[in-house]
C-alpha atoms as a PDB file:
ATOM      1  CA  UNK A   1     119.950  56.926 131.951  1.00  0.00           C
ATOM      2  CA  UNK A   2     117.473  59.836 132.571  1.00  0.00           C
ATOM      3  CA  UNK A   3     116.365  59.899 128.612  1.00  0.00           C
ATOM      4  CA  UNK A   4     115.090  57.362 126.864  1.00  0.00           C
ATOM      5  CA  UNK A   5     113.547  57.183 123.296  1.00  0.00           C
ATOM      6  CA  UNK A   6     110.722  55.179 121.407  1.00  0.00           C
ATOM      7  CA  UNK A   7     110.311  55.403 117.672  1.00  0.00           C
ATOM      8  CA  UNK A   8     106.996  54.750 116.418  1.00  0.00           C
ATOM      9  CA  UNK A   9     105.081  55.658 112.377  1.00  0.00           C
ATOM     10  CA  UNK A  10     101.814  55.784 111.841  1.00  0.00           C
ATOM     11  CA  UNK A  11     101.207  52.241 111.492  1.00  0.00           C
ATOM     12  CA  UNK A  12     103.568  51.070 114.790  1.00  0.00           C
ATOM     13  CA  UNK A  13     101.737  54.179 117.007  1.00  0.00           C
ATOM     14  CA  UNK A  14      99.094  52.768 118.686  1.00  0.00           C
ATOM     15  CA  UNK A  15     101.173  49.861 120.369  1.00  0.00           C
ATOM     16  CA  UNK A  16     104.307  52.341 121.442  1.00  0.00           C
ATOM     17  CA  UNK A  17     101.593  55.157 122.567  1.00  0.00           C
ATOM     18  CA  UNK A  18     100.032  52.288 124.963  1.00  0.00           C
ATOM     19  CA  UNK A  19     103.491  51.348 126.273  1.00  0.00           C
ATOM     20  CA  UNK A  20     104.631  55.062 127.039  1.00  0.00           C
ATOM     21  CA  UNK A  21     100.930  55.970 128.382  1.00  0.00           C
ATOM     22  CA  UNK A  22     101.720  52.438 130.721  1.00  0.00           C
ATOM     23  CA  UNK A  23     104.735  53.947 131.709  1.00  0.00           C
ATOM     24  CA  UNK A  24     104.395  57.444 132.087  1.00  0.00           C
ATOM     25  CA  UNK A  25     103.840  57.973 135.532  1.00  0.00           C
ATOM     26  CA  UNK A  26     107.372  56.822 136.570  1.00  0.00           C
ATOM     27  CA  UNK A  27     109.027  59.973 134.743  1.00  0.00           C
ATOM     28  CA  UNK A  28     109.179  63.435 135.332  1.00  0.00           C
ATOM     29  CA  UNK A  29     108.153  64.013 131.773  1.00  0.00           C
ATOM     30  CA  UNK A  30     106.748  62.341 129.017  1.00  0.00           C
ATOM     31  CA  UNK A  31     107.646  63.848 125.708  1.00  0.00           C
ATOM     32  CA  UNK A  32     106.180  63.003 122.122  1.00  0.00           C
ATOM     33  CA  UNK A  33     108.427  64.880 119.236  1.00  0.00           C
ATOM     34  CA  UNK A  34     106.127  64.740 116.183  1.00  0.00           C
ATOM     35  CA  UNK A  35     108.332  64.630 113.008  1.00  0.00           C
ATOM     36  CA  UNK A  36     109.119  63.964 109.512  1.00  0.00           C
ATOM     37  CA  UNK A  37     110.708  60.845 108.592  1.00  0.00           C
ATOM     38  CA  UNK A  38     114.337  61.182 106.937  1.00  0.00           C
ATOM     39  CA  UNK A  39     114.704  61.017 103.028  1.00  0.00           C
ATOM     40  CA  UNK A  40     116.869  57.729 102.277  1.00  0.00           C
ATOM     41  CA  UNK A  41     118.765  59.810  99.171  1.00  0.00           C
ATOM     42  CA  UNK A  42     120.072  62.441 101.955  1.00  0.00           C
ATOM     43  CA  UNK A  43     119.636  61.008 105.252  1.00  0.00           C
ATOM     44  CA  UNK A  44     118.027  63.867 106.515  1.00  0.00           C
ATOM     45  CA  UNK A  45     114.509  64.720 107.237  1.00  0.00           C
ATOM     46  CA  UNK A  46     112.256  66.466 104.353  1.00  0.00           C
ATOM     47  CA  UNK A  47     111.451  69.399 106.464  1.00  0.00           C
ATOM     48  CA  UNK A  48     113.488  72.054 107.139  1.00  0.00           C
ATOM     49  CA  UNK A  49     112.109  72.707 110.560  1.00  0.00           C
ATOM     50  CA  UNK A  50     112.690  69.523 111.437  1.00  0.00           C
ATOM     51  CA  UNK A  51     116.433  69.667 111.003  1.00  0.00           C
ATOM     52  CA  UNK A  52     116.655  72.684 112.882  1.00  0.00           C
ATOM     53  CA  UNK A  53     115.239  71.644 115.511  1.00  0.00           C
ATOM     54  CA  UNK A  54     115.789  67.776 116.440  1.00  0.00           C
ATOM     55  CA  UNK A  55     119.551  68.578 117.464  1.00  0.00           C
ATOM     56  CA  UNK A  56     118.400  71.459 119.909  1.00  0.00           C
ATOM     57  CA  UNK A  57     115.733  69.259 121.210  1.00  0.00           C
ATOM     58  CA  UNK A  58     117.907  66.090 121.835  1.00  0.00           C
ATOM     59  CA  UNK A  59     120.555  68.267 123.323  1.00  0.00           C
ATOM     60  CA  UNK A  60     118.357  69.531 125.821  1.00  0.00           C
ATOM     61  CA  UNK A  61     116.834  66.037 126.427  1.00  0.00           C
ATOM     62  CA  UNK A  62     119.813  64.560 127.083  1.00  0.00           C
ATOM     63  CA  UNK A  63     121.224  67.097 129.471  1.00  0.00           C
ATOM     64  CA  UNK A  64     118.602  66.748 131.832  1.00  0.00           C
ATOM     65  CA  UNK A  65     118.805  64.981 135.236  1.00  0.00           C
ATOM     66  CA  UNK A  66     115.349  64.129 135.741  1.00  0.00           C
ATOM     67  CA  UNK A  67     113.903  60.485 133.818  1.00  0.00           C
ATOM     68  CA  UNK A  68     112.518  62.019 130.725  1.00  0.00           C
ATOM     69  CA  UNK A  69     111.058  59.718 128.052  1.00  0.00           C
ATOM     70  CA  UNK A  70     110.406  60.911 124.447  1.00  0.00           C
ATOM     71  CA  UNK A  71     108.636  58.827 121.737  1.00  0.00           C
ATOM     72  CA  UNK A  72     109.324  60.380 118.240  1.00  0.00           C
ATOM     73  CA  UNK A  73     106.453  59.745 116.272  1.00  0.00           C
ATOM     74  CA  UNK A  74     107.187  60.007 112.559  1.00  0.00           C
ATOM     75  CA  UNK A  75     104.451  61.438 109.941  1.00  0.00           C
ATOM     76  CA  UNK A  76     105.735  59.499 107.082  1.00  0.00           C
ATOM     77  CA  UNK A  77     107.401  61.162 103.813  1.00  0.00           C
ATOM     78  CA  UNK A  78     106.031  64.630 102.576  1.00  0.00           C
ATOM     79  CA  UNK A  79     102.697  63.677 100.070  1.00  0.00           C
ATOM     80  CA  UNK A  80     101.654  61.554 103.472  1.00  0.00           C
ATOM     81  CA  UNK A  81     102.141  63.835 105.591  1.00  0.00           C
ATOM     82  CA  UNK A  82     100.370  66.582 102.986  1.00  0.00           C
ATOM     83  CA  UNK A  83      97.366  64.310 103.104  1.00  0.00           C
ATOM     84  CA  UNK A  84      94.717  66.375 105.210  1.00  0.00           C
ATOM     85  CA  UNK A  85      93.194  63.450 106.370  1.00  0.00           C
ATOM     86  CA  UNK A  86      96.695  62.284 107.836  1.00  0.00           C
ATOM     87  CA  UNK A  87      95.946  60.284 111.055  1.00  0.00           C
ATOM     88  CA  UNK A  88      97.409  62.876 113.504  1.00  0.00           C
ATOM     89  CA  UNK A  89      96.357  66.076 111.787  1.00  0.00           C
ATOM     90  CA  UNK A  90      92.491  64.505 112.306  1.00  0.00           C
ATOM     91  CA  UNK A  91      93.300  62.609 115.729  1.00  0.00           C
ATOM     92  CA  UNK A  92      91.644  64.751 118.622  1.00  0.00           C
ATOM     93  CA  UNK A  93      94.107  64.132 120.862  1.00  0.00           C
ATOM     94  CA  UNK A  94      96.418  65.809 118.595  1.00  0.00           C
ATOM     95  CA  UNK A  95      95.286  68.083 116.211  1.00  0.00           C
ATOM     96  CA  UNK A  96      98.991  68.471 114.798  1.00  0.00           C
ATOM     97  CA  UNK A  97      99.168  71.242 112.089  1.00  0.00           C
ATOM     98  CA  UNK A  98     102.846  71.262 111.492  1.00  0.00           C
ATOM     99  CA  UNK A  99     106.429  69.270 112.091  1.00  0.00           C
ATOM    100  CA  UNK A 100     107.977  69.545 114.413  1.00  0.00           C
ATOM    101  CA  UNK A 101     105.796  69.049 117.229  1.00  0.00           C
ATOM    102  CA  UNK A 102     106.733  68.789 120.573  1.00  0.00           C
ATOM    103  CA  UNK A 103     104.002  68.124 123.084  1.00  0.00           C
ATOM    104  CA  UNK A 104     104.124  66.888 127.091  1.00  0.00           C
ATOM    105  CA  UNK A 105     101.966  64.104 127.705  1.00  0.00           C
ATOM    106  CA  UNK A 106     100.821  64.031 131.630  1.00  0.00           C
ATOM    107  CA  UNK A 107      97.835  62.692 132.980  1.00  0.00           C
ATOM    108  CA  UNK A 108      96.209  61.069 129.933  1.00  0.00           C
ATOM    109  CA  UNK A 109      96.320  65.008 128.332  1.00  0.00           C
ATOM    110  CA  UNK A 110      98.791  67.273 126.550  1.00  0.00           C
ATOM    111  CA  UNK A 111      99.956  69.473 128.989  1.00  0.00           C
ATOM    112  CA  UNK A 112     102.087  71.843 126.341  1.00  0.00           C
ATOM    113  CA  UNK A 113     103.234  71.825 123.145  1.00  0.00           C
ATOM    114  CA  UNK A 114     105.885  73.310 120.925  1.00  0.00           C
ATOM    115  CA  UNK A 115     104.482  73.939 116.867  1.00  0.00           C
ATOM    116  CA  UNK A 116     107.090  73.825 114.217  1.00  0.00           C
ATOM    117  CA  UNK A 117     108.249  77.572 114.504  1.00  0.00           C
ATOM    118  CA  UNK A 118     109.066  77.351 118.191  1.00  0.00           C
ATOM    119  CA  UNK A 119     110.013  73.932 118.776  1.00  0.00           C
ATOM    120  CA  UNK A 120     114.174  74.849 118.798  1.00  0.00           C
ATOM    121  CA  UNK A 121     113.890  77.357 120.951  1.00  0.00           C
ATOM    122  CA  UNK A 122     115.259  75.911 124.180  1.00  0.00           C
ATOM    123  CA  UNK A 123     114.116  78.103 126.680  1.00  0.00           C
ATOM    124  CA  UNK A 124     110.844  77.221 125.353  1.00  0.00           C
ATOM    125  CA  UNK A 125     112.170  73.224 125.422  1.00  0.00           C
ATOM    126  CA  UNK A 126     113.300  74.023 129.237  1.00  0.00           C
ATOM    127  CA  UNK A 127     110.022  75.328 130.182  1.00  0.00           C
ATOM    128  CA  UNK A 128     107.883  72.629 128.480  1.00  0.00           C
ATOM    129  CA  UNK A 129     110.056  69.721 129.969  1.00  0.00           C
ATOM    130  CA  UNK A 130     109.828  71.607 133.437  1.00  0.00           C
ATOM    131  CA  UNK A 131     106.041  71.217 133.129  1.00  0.00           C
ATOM    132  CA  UNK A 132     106.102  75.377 133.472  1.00  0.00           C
END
């Protein structure tokens, strides 16, 4: 099956991140979707962008040919994620400013990356996952 998907939060990350990192040079693309986690009363995520986006993204994901793997890393509810000293907003590999993120890992680095207001566009999706 060309996609496949890890879920990690903040406090599973480290171990999933090692595993993809392990694994990443088998696939044509290596995909981390930075997002909100889903509120239990309405099954859907907090943010707005979020659930705009994820269905585009997935869509796109799973249409492609090529072995794409994508590890959706969840920020946690909204005051967590509000926190400026939230793990990924101060991580220097990261620097994430908003959800969703969509970023292509290659080579140890983060070759591209989608912010919240672009991340459903799927040219944009297309281009990133092309490596373009």
């Amino acid at each position: 099956m060309p996609l496949t998907t890890l879920d990690a939060t903040i406090a599973t990350f480290d171990g999933v991140f090692e595993k993809f990192r392990s694994e990443a040079a088998k696939n044509k693309a290596n995909l981390i979707l930075f997002l909100a986690d889903k509120d239990p009363s309405t099954s859907l995520s907090w943010c707005p962008d979020c659930v705009t986006a994820e269905p585009v993204i997935y869509k796109k994901l799973e249409a492609s040919e090529d072995d794409v793997v994508l590890l959706r890393a969840y920020v946690g509810d909204r005051p967590t994620w509000r926190n400026p000293q939230h793990p990924w907003r101060v991580d220097s590999r990261f620097k994430l400013t908003g959800v969703p993120t969509l970023i292509r890992w290659e080579d140890e680095a983060i070759k591209g990356r989608l912010e919240d207001h672009e991340a459903h566009l799927e040219h944009k999706i297309d281009a990133l996952v092309a490596g373009k």
